[in-house]
C-alpha atoms as a PDB file:
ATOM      1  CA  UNK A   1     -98.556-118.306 -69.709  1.00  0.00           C
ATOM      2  CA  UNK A   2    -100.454-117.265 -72.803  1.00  0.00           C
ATOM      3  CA  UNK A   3    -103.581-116.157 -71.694  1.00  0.00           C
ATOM      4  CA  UNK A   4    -101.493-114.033 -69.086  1.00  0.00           C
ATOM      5  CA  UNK A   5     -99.198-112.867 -71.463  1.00  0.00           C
ATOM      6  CA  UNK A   6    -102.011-112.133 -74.352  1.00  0.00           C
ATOM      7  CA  UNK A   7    -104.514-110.455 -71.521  1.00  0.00           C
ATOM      8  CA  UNK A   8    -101.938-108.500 -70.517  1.00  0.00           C
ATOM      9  CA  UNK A   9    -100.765-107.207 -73.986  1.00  0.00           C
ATOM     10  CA  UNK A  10    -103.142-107.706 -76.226  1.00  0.00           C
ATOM     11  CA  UNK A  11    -104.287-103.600 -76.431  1.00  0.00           C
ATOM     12  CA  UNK A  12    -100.572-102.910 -77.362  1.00  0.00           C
ATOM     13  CA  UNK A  13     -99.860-105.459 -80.097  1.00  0.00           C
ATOM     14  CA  UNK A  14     -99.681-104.564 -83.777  1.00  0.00           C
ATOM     15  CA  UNK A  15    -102.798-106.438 -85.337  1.00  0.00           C
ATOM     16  CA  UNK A  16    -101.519-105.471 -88.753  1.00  0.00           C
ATOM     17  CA  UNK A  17     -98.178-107.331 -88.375  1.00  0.00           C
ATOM     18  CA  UNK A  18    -100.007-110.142 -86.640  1.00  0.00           C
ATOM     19  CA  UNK A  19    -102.383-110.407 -89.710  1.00  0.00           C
ATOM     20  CA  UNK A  20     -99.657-110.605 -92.125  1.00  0.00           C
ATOM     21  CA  UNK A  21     -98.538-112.929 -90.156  1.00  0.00           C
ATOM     22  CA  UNK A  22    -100.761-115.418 -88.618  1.00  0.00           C
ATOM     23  CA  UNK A  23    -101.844-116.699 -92.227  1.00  0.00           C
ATOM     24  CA  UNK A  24     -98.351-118.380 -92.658  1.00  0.00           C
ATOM     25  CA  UNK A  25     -97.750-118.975 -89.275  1.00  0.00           C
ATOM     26  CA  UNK A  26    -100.753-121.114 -89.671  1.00  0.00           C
ATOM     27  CA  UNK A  27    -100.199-123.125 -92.844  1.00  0.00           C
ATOM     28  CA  UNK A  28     -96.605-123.909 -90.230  1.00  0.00           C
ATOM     29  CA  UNK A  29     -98.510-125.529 -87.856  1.00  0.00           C
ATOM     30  CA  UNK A  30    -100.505-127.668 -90.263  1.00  0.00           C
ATOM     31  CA  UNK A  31     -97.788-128.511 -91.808  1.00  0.00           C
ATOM     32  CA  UNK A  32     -95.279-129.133 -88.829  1.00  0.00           C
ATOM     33  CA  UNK A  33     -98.574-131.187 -87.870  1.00  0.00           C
ATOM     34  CA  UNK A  34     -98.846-133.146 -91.241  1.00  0.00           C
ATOM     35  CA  UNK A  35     -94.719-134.117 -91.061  1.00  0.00           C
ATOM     36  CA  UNK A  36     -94.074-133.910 -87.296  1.00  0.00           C
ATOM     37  CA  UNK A  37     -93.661-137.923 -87.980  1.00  0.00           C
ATOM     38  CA  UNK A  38     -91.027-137.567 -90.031  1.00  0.00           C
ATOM     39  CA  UNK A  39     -89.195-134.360 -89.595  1.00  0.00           C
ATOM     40  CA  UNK A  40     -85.558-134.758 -88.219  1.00  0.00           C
ATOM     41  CA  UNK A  41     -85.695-133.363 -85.405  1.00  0.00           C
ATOM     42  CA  UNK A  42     -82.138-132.091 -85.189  1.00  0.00           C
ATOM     43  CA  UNK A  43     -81.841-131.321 -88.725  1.00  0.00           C
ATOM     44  CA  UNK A  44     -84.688-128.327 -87.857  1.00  0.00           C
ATOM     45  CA  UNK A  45     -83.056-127.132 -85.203  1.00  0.00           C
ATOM     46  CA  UNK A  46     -79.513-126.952 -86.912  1.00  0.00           C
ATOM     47  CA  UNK A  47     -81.303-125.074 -89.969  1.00  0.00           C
ATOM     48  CA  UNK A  48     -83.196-122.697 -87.150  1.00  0.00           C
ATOM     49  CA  UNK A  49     -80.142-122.293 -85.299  1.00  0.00           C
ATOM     50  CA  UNK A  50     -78.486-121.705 -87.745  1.00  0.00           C
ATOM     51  CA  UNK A  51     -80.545-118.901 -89.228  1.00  0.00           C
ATOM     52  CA  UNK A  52     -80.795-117.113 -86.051  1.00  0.00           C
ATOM     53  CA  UNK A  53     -76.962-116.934 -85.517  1.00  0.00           C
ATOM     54  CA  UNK A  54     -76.815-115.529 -89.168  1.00  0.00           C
ATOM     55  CA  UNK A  55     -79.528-113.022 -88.809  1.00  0.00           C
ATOM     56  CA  UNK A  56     -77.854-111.727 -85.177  1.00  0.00           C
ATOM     57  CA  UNK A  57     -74.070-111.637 -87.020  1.00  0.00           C
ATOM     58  CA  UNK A  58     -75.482-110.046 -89.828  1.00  0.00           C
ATOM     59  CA  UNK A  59     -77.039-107.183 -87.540  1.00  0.00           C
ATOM     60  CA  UNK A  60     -73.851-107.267 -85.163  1.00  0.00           C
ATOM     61  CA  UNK A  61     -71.738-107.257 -88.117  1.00  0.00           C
ATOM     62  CA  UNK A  62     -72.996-105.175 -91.114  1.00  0.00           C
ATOM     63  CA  UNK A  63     -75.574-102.916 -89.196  1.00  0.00           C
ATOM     64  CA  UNK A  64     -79.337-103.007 -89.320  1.00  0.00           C
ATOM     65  CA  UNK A  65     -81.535-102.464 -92.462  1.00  0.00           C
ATOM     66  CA  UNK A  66     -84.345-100.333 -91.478  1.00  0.00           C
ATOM     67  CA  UNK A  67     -87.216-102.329 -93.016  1.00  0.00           C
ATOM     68  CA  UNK A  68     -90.347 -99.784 -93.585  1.00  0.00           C
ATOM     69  CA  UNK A  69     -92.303-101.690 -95.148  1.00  0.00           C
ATOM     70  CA  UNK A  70     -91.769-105.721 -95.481  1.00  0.00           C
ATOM     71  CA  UNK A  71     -93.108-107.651 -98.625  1.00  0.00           C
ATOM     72  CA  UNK A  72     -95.673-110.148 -97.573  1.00  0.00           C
ATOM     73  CA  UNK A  73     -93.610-113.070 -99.096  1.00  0.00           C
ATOM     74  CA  UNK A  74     -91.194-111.820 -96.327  1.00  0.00           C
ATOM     75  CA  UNK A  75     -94.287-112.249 -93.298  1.00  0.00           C
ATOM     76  CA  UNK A  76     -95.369-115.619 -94.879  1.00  0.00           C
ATOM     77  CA  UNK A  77     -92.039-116.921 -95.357  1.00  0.00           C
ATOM     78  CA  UNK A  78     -90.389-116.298 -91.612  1.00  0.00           C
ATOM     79  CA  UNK A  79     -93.748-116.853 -89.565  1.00  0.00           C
ATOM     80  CA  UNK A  80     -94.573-119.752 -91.689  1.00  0.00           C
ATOM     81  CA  UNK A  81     -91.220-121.016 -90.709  1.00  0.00           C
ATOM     82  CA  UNK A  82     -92.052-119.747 -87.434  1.00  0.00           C
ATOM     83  CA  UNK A  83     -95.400-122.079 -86.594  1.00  0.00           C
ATOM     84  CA  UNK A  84     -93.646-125.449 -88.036  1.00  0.00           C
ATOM     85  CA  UNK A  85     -90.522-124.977 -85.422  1.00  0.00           C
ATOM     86  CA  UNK A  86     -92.805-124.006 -82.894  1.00  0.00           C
ATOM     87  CA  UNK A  87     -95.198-127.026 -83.596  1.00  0.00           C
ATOM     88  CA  UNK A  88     -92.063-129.550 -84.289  1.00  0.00           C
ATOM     89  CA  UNK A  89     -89.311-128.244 -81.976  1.00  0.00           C
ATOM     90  CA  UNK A  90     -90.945-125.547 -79.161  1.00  0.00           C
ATOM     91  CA  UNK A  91     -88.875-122.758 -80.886  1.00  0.00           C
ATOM     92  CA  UNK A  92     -90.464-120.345 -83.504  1.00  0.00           C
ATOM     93  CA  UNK A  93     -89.243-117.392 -81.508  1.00  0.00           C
ATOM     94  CA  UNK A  94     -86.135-117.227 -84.276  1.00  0.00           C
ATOM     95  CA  UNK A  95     -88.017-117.066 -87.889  1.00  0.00           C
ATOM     96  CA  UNK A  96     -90.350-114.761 -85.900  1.00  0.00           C
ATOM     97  CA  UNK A  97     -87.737-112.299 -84.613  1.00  0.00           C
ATOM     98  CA  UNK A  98     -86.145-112.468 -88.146  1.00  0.00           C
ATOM     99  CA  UNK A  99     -89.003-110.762 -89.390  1.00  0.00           C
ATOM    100  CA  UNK A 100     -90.287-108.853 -86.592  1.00  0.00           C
ATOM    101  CA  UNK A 101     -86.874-107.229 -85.008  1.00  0.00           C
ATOM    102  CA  UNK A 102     -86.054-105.261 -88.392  1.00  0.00           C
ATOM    103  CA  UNK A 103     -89.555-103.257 -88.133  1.00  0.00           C
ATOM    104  CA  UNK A 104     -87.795-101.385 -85.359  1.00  0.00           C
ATOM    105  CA  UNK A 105     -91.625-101.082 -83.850  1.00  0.00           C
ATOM    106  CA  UNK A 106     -91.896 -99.703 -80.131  1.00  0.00           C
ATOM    107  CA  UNK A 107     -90.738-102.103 -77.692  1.00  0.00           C
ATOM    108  CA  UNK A 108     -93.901-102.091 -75.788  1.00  0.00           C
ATOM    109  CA  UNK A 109     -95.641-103.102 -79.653  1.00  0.00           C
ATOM    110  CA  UNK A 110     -92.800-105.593 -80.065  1.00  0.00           C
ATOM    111  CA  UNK A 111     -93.351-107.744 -76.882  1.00  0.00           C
ATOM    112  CA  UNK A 112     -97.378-107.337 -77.165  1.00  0.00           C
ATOM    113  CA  UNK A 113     -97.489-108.323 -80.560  1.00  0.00           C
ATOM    114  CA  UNK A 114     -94.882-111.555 -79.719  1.00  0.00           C
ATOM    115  CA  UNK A 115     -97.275-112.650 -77.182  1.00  0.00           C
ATOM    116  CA  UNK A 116    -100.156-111.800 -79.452  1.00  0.00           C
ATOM    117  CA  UNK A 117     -98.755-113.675 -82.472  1.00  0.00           C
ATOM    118  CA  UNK A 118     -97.324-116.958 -80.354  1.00  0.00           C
ATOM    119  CA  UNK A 119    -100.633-117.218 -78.021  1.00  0.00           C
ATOM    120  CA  UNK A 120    -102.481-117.754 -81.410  1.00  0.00           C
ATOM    121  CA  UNK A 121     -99.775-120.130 -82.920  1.00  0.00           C
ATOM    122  CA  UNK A 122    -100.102-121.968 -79.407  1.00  0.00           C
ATOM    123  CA  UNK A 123    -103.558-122.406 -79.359  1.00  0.00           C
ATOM    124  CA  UNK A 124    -103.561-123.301 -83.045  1.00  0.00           C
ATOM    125  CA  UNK A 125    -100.871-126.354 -82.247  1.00  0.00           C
ATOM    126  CA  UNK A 126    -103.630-128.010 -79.702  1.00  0.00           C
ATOM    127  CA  UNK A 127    -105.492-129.749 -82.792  1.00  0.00           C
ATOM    128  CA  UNK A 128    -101.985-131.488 -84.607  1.00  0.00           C
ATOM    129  CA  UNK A 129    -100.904-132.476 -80.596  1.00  0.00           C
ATOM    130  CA  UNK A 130    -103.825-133.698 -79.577  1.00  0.00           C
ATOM    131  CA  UNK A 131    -104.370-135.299 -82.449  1.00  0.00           C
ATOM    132  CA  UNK A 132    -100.466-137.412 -82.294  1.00  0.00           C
ATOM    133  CA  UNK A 133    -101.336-137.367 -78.755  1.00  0.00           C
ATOM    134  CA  UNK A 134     -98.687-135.195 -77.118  1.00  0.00           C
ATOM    135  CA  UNK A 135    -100.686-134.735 -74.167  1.00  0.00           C
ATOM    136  CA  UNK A 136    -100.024-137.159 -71.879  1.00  0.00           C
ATOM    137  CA  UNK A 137     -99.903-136.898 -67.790  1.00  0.00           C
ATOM    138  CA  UNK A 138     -96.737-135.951 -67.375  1.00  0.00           C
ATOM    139  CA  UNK A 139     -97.260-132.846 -70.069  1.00  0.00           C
ATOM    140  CA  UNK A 140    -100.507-132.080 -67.781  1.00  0.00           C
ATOM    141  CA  UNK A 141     -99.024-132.583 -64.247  1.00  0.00           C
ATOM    142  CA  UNK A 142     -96.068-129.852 -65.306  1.00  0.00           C
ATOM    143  CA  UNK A 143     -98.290-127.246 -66.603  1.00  0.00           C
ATOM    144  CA  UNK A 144    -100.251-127.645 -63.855  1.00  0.00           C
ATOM    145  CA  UNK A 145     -97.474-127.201 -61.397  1.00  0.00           C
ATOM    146  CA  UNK A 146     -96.329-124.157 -63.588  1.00  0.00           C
ATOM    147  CA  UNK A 147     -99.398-122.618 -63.556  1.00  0.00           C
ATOM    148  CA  UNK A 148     -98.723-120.377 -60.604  1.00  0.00           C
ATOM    149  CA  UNK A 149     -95.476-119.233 -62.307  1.00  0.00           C
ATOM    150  CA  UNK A 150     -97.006-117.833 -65.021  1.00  0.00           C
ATOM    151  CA  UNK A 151     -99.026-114.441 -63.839  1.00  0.00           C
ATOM    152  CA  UNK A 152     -95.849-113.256 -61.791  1.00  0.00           C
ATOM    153  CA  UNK A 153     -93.459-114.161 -64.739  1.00  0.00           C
ATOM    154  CA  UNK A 154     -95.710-112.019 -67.448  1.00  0.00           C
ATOM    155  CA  UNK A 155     -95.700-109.641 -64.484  1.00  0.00           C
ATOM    156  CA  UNK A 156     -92.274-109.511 -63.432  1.00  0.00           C
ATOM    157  CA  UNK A 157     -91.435-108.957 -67.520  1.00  0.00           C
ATOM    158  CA  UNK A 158     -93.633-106.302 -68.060  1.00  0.00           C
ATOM    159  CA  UNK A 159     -92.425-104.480 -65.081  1.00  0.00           C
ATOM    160  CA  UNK A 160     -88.977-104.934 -66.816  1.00  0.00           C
ATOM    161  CA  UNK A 161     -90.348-103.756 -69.967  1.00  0.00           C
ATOM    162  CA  UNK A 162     -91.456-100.164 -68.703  1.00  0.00           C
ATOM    163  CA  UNK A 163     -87.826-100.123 -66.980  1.00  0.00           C
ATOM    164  CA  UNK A 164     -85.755-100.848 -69.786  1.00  0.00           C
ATOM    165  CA  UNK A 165     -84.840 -98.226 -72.481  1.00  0.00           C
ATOM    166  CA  UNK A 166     -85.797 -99.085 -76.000  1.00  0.00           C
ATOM    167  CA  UNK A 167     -82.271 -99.595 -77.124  1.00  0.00           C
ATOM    168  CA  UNK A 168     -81.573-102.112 -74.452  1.00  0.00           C
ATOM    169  CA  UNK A 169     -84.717-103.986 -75.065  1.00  0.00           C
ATOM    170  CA  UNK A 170     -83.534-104.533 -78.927  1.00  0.00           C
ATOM    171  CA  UNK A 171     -80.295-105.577 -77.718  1.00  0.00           C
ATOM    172  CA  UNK A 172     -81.464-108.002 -75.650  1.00  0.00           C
ATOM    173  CA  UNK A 173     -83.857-109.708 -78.016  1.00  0.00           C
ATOM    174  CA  UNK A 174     -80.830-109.863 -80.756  1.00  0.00           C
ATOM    175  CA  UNK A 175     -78.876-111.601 -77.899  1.00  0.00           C
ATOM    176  CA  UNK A 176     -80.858-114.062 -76.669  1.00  0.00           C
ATOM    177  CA  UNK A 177     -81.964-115.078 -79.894  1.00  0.00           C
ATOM    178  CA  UNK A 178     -77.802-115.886 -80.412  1.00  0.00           C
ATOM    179  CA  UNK A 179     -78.205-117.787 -77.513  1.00  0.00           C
ATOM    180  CA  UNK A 180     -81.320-119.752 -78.694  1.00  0.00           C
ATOM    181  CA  UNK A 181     -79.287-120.351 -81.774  1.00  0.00           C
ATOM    182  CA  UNK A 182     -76.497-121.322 -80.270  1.00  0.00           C
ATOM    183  CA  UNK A 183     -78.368-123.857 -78.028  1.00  0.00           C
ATOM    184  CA  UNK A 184     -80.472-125.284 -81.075  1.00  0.00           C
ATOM    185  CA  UNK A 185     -77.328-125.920 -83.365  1.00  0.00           C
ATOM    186  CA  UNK A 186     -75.607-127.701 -80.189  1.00  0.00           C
ATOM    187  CA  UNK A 187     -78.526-129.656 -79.286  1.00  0.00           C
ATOM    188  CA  UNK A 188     -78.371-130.576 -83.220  1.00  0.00           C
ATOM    189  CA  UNK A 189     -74.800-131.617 -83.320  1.00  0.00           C
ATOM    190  CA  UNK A 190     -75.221-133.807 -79.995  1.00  0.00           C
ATOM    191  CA  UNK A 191     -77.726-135.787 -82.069  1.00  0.00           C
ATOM    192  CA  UNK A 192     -75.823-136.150 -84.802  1.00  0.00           C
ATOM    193  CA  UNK A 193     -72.820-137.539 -83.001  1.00  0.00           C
END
């Protein structure tokens, strides 16, 4: 879905954002890789859950800070956060959108520089997986069933993308990042109980 995704948008994404970010979204990876042993699983997603639903009621609730120009703590703080969920638990979407949504950028930039920014962070978690040995046949046999799926998803989104008004796009992407919150902190408290 990547190399779709990224061939698709990659003339569109904001390289500056992505290089403030990768750096951090990096060291994630490694270090999701390093502790993937002995992470709690269900702890990260409560604490990414968690922060997702706060960022969305904060937004919902007390309006949007227009963020002109982040700090770079700020960029290697959430994408950071970003690569070790996306590494440990398959969702760094949140910590990325915390950072990313506030720049207001063009929804067209938005989306290309998401795919941009998680094709790189994808292709960076090969080396910790292969090396705990994630990929097994089962892994390989789905994506390889899937593989069809992915050119007429990417294109079925970006014909979505030129349809939807800017506004609508936002909303959406503060939405389903509630419900990607809300589905991470229930999956945690299952596994607590």
């Amino acid at each position: 879905m990547d190399i779709f995704a990224v061939r698709h948008h990659y003339k569109s994404a904001d390289y500056g954002v992505i290089k403030r970010m990768l750096p951090g979204a990096l060291l994630g990876v490694l270090l999701a890789g390093l502790f993937l042993g002995i992470t709690s699983e269900a702890g990260l997603k409560l604490t990414i859950g968690l922060l997702s639903l706060a960022f969305c009621l904060q937004y919902w609730l007390g309006g949007e800070r227009k963020q002109s120009k982040p700090s770079a703590l700020s960029a290697w703080f959430w994408s950071a956060l970003s690569g070790f969920s996306s590494t440990a638990i398959h969702a760094g979407g949140g910590p990325a959108s915390i950072y990313l949504l506030p720049l207001r950028l063009e929804k067209v930039t938005l989306i290309a520089t998401m795919a941009v920014l998680f094709g790189l962070i994808n292709l960076a978690k090969v080396i910790p997986y292969l090396a705990l040995g994630e990929f097994d046949a089962t892994n390989l046999l789905t994506a390889l069933i899937l593989i069809p799926l992915a050119p007429l998803g990417v294109k079925l989104g970006v014909m979505l993308l030129h349809r939807v008004s800017q506004e609508r796009i936002y909303q959406l992407c503060y939405l389903f990042l509630f419900l990607s919150g809300s589905k991470l902190c229930f999956d945690a408290v299952i596994a607590f109980v």
